[in-house]
C-alpha atoms as a PDB file:
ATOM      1  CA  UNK A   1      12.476  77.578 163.495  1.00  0.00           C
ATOM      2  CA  UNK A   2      10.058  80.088 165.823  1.00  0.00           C
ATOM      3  CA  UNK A   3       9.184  83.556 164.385  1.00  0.00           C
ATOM      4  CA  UNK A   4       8.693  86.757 165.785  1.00  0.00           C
ATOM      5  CA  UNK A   5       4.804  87.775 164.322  1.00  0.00           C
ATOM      6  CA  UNK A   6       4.581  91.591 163.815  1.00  0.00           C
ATOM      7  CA  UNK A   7       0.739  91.859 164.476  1.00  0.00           C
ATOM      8  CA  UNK A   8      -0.943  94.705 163.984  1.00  0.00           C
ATOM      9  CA  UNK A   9      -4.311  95.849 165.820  1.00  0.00           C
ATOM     10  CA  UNK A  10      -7.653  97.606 165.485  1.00  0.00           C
ATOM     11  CA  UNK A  11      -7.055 101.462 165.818  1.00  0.00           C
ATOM     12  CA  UNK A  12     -10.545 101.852 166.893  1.00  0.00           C
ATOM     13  CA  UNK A  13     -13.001  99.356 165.654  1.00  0.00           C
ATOM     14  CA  UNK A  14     -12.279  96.450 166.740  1.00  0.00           C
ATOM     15  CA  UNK A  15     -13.736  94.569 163.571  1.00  0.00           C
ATOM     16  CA  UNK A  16     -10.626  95.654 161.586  1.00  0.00           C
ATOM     17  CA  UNK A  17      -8.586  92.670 162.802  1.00  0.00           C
ATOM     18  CA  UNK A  18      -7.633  90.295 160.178  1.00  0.00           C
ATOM     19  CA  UNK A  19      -8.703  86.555 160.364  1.00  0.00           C
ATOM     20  CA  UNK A  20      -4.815  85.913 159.716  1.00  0.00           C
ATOM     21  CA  UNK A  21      -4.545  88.549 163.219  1.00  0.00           C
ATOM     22  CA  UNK A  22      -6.624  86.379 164.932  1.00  0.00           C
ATOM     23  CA  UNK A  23      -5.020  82.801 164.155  1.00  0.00           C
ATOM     24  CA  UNK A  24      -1.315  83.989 164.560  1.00  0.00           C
ATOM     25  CA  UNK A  25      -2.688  85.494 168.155  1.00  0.00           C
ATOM     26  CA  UNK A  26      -4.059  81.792 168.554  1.00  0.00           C
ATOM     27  CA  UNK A  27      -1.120  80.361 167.765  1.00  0.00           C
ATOM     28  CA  UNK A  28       1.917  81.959 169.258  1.00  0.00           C
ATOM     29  CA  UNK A  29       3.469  80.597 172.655  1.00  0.00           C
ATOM     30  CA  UNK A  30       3.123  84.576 174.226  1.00  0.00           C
ATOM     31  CA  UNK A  31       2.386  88.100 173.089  1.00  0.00           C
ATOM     32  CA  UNK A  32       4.597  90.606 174.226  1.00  0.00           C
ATOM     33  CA  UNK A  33       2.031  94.236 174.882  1.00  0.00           C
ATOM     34  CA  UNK A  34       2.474  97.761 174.824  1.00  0.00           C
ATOM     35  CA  UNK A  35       0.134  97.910 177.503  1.00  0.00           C
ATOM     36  CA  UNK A  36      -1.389  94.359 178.699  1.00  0.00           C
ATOM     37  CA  UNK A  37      -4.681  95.672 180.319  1.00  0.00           C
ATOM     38  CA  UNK A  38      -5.670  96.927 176.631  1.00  0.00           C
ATOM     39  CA  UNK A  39      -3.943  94.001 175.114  1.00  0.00           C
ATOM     40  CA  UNK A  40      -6.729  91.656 177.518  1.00  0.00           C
ATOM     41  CA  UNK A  41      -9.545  93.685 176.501  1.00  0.00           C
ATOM     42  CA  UNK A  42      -8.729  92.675 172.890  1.00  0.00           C
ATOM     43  CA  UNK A  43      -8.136  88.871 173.863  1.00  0.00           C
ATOM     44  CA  UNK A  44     -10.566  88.611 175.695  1.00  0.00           C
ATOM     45  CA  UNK A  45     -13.232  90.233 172.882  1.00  0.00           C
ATOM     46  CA  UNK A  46     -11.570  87.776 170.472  1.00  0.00           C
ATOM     47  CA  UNK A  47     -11.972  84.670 173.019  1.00  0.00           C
ATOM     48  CA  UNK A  48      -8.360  84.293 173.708  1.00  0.00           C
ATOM     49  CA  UNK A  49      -6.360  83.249 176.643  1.00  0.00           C
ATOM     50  CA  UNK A  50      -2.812  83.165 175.996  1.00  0.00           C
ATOM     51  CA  UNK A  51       0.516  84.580 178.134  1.00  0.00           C
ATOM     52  CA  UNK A  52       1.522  88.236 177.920  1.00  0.00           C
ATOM     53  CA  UNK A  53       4.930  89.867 178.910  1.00  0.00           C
ATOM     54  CA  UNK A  54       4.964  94.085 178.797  1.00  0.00           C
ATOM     55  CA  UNK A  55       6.966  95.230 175.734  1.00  0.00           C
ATOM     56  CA  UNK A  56       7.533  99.037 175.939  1.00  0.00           C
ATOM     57  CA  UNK A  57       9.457 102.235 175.468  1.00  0.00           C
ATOM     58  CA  UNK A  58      10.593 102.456 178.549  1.00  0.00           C
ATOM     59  CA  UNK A  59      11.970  98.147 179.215  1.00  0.00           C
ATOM     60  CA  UNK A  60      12.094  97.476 175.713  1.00  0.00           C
ATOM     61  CA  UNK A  61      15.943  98.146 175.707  1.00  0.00           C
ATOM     62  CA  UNK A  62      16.441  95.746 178.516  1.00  0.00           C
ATOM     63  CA  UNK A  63      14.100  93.185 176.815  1.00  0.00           C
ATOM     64  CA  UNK A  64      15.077  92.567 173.624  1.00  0.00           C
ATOM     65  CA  UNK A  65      17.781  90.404 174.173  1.00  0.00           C
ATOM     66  CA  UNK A  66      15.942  87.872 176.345  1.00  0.00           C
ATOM     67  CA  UNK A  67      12.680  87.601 173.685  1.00  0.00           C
ATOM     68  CA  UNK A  68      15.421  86.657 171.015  1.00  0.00           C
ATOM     69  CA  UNK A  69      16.381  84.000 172.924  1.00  0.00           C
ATOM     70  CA  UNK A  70      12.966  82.956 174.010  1.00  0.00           C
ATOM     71  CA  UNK A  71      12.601  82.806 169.829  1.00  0.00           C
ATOM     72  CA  UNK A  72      15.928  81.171 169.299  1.00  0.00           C
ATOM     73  CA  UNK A  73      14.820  78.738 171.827  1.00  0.00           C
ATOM     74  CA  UNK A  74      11.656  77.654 170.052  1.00  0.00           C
ATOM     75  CA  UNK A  75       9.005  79.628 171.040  1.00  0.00           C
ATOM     76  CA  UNK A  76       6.650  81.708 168.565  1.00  0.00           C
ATOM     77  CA  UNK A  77       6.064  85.242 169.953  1.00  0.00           C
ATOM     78  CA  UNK A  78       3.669  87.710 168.286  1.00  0.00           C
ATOM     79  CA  UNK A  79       4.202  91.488 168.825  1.00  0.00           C
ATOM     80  CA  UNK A  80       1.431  93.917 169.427  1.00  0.00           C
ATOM     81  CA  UNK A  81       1.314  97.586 170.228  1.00  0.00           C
ATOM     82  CA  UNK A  82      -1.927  99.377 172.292  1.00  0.00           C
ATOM     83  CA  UNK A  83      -3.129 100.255 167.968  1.00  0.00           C
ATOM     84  CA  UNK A  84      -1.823  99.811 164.853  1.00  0.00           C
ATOM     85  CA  UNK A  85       1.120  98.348 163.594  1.00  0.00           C
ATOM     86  CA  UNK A  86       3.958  98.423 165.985  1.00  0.00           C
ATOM     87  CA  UNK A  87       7.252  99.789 164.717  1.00  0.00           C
ATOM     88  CA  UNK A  88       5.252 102.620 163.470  1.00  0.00           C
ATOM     89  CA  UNK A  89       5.476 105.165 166.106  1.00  0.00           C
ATOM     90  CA  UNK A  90       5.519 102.739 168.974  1.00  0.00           C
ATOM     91  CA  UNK A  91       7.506 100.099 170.383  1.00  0.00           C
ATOM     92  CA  UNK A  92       8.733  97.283 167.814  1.00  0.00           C
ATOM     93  CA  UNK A  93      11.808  98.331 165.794  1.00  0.00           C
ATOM     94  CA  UNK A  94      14.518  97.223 168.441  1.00  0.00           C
ATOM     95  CA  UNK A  95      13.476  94.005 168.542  1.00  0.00           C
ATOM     96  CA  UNK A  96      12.849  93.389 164.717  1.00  0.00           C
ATOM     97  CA  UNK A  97      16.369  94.968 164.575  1.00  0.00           C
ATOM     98  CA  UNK A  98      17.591  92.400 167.322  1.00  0.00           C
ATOM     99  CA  UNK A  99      15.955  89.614 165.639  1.00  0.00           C
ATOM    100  CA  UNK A 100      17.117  90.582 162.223  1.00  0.00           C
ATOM    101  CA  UNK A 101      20.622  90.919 163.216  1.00  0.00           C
ATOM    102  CA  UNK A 102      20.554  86.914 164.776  1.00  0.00           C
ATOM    103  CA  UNK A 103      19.089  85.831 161.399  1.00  0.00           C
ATOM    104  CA  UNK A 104      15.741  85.338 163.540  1.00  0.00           C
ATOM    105  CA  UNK A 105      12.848  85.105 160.657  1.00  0.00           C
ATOM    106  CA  UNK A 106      10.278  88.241 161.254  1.00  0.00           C
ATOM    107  CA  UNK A 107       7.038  88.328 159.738  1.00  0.00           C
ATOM    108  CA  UNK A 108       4.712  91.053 159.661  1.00  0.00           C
ATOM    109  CA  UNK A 109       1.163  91.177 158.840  1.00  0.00           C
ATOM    110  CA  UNK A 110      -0.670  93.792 157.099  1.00  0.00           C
ATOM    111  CA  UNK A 111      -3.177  95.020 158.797  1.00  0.00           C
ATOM    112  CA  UNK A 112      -4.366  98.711 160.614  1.00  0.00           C
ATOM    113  CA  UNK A 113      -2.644 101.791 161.069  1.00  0.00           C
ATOM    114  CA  UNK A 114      -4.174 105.323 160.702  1.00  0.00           C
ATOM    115  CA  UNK A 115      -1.526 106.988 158.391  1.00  0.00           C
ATOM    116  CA  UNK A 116      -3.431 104.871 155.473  1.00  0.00           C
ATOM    117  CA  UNK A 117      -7.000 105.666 155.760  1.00  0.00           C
ATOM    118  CA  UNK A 118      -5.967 109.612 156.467  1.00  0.00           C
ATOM    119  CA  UNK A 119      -3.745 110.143 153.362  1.00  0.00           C
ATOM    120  CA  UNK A 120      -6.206 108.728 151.295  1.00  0.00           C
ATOM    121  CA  UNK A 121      -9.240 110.242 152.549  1.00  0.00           C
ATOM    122  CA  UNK A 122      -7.163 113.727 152.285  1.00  0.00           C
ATOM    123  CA  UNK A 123      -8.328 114.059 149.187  1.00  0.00           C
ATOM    124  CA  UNK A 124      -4.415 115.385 148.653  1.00  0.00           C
ATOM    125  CA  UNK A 125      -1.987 113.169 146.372  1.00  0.00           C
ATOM    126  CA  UNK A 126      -1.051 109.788 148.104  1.00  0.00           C
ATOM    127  CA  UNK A 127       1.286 107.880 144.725  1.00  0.00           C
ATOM    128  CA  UNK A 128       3.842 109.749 147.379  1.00  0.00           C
ATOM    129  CA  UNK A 129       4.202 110.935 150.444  1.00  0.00           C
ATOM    130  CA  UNK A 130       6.139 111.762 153.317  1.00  0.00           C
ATOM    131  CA  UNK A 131       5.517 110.271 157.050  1.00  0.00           C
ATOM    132  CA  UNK A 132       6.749 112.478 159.765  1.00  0.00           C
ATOM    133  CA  UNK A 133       5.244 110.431 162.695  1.00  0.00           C
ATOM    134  CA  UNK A 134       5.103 112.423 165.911  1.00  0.00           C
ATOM    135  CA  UNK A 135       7.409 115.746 165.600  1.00  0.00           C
ATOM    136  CA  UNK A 136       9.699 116.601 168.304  1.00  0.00           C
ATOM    137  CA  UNK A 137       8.087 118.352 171.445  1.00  0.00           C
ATOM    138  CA  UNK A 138      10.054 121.102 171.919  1.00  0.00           C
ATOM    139  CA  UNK A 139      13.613 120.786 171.110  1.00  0.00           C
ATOM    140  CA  UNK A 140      13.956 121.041 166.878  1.00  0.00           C
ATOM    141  CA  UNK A 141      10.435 120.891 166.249  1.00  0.00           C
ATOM    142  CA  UNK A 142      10.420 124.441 164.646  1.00  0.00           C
ATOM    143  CA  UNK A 143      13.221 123.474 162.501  1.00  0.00           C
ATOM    144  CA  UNK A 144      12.160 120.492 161.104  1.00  0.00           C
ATOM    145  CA  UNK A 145       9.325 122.320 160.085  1.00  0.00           C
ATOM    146  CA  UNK A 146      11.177 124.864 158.898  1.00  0.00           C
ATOM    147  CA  UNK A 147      12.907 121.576 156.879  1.00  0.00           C
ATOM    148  CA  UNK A 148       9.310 120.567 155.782  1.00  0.00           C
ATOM    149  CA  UNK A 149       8.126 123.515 154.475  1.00  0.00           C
ATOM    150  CA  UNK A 150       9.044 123.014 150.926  1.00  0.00           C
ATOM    151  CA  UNK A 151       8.478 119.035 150.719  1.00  0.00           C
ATOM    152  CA  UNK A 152       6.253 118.608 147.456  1.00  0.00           C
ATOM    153  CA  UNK A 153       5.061 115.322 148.840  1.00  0.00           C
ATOM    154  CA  UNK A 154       1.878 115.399 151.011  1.00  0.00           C
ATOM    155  CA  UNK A 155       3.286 115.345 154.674  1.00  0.00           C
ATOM    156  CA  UNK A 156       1.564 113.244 156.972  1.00  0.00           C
ATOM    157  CA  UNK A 157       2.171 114.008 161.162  1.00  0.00           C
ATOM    158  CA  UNK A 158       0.474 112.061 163.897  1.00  0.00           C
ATOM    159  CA  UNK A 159      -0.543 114.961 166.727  1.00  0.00           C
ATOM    160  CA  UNK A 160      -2.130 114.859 170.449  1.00  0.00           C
ATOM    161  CA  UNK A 161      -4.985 116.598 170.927  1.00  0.00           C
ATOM    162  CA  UNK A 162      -3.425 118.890 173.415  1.00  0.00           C
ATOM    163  CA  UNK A 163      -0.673 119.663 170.540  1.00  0.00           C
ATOM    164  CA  UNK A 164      -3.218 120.093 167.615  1.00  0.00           C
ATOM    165  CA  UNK A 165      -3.951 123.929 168.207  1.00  0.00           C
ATOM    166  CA  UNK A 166      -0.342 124.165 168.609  1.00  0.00           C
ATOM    167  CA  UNK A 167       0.572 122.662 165.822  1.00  0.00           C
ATOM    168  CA  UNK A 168      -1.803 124.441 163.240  1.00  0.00           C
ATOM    169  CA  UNK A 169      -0.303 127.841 164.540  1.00  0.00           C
ATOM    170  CA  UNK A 170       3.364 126.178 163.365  1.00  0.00           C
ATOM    171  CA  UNK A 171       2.228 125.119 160.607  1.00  0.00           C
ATOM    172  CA  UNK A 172       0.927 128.522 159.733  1.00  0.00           C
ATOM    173  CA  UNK A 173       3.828 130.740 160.489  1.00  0.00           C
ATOM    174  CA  UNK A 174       6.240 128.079 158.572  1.00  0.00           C
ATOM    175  CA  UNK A 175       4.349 126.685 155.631  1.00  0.00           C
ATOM    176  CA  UNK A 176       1.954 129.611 155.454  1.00  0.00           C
ATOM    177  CA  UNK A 177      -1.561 130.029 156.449  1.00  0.00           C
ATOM    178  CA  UNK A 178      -3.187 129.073 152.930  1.00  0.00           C
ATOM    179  CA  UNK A 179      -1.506 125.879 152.834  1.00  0.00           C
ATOM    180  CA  UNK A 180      -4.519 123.120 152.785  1.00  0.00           C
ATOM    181  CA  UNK A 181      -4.472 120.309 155.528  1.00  0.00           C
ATOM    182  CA  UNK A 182      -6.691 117.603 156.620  1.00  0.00           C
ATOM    183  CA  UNK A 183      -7.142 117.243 159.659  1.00  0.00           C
ATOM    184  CA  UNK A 184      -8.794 113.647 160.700  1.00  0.00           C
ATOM    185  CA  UNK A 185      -9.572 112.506 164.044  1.00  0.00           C
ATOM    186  CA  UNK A 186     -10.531 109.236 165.380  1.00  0.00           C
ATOM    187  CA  UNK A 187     -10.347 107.094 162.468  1.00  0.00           C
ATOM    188  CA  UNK A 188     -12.446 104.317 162.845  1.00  0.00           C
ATOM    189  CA  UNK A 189     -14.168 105.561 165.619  1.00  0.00           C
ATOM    190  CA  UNK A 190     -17.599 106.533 166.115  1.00  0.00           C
ATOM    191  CA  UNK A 191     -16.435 109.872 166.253  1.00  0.00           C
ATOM    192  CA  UNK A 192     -14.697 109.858 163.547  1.00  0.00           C
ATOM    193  CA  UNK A 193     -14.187 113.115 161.572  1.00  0.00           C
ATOM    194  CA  UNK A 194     -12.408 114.831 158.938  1.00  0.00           C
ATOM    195  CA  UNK A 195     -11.472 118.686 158.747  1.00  0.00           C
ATOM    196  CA  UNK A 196     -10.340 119.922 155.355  1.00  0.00           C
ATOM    197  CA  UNK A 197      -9.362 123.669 154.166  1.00  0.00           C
ATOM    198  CA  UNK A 198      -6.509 125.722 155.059  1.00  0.00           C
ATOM    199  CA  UNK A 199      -4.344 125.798 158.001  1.00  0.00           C
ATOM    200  CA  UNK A 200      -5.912 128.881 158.822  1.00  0.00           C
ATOM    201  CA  UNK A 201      -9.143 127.307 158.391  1.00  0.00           C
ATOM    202  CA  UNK A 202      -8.206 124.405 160.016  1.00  0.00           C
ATOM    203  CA  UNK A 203      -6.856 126.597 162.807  1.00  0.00           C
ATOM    204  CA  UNK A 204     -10.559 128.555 163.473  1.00  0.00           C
ATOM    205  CA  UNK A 205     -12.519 124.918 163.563  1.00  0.00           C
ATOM    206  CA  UNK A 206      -9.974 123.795 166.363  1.00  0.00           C
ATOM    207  CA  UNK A 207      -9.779 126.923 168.754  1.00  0.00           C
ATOM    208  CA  UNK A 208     -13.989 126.962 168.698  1.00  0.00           C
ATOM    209  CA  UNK A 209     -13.973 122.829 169.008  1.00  0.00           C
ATOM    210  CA  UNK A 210     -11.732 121.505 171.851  1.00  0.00           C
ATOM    211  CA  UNK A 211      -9.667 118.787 170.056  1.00  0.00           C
ATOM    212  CA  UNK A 212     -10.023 114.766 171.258  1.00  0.00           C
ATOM    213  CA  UNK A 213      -9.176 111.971 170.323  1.00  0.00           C
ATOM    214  CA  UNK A 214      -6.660 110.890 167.912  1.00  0.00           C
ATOM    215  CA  UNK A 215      -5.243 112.672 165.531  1.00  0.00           C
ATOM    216  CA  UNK A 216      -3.144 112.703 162.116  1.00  0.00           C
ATOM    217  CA  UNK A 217      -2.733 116.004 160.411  1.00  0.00           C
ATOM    218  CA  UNK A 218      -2.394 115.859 156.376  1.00  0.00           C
ATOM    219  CA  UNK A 219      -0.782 118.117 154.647  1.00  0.00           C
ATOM    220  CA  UNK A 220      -0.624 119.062 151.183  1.00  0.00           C
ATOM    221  CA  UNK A 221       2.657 119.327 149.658  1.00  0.00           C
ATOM    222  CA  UNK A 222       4.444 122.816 148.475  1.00  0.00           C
ATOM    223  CA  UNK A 223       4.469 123.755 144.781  1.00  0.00           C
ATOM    224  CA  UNK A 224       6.988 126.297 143.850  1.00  0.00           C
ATOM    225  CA  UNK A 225       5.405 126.833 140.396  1.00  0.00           C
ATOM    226  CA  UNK A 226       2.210 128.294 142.117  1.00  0.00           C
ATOM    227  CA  UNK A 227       3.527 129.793 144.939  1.00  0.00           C
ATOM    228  CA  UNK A 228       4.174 127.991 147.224  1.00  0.00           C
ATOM    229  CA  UNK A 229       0.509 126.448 147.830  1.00  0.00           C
ATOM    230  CA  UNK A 230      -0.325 123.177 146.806  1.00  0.00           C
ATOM    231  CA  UNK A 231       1.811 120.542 144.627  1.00  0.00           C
ATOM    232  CA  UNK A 232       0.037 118.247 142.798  1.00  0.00           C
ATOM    233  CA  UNK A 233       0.977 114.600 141.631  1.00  0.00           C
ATOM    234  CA  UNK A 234       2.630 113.907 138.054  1.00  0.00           C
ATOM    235  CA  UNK A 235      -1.133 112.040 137.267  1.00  0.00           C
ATOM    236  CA  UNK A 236      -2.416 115.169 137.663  1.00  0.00           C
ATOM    237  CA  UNK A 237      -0.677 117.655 135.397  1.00  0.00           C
END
C-alpha cells in the first residue's frame, strides 16, 4: 500500500537533510509544499525533479481529502513544510489526521526542527519541557501567559522578530523580570546566535539590536522553593 512520508527539512543549512530525506524525496510519486518556490530551491540544490501540489494553511482544509485518495489510490506522497518538520507549527496535522483516520500508513522521518537544538543549547533543563509553539497574537495571549507563569518545565515559544521585543516585555510583567531566558536566533544559520540572562537582560540586548531572523525564546521554568526564579531538574538536586 502507498504512504504518506512526513519529511522534514533543513531550517537553515541546507546540509542538515538526511540521506533517508533525500531518497524518500526521490522516491515519492509528488510532494505536496508549504510554499513550492522554496520547496524548488531545495530540489533543485538536491538534483531533483519531481511534481509538487501547494499544501497550506489556507487550502489545506479543502485538500486533504483528495491527497488521501491520491494515497489510497497508489501513489506515495511525501509532505514537506518551507523548514522543519511539518505538523510542528505548520501545515501537516490535518492530513496525518485524515490519513490516520482511513487506516492510511504515515511515516515520519526524524530529521530538523529548531525547538531541539534551542532547548538544549539553553543551557536550562531539557529531561522535560514544555512546547508552546507560536502564542496567540492578541486575543488570550496575556492569559496563557498568565497560565505559564508557574510551569516548572523549561517553556519553549517560537517568536517573529517583530514580536520578540514584545514578547520579552510579557514575559517580564507575568513571569517576572529575573526570570532567565535564552533567546536563540537563526539556528543553523550563519547568523546564528544565542542570548542568555534574564528577561530583563534579554529585554536591553533586543531594544539596542533590531531583532531578525528566526526566533525561539527559552525559558527557564518557575521554582516555588526559591522564589519563583528558576526550577531545576530532579538530576540536579
Amino acid at each position: 500500500m502507498a504512504k504518506l512520508y512526513v519529511v522534514p527539512t533543513p531550517i537553515g543549512n541546507l546540509e542538515d537533510i538526511t540521506l533517508r530525506a533525500i531518497n524518500t524525496l526521490r522516491e515519492v510519486d509528488f510532494i505536496l509544499a508549504e510554499d513550492t518556490r522554496t520547496t524548488s530551491h531545495l530540489l533543485r540544490h538536491l538534483g531533483i525533479e519531481k511534481p509538487m501540489h501547494s499544501h497550506h494553511k489556507f487550502n489545506e482544509h479543502a485538500t486533504v481529502e483528495r491527497v488521501a485518495e491520491s494515497i489510497a489510490a497508489g501513489r506515495d506522497v511525501a509532505l514537506v513544510s518551507d523548514a522543519g518538520t511539518p505538523g510542528i507549527s505548520d501545515p501537516g496535522f490535518l492530513l496525518v489526521r485524515k490519513c490516520v483516520e482511513r487506516d492510511i500508513e504515515v511515516v515520519t522521518l526524524p530529521g530538523a526542527t529548531a525547538l531541539i537544538p534551542a532547548v538544549v543549547q539553553s543551557g536550562f533543563p531539557c529531561d522535560r519541557f514544555c512546547f508552546e509553539g507560536f502564542l496567540p497574537q492578541k486575543k488570550g495571549r496575556m492569559k496563557r501567559l498568565q497560565e505559564l507563569a508557574h510551569e516548572p518545565r523549561t517553556l519553549v515559544i517560537y517568536e517573529s522578530p517583530y514580536r520578540v521585543v514584545k514578547c520579552l516585555e510579557q514575559l517580564a510583567e507575568t513571569f517576572g523580570a529575573e526570570r532567565r531566558v535564552a533567546v536563540v536566533r537563526e539556528i543553523t544559520k550563519k547568523f546564528e546566535e544565542t542570548v542568555r540572562g534574564t528577561v530583563s537582560e534579554a529585554l536591553d540586548h533586543f531594544r539596542e539590536h533590531e531583532p531578525k531572523g528566526e526566533f525561539v525564546i527559552v525559558v527557564a521554568g518557575y521554582d516555588a522553593k526559591a522564589g519563583g526564579r528558576d526550577a531545576e531538574s530532579d538530576d540536579e538536586e
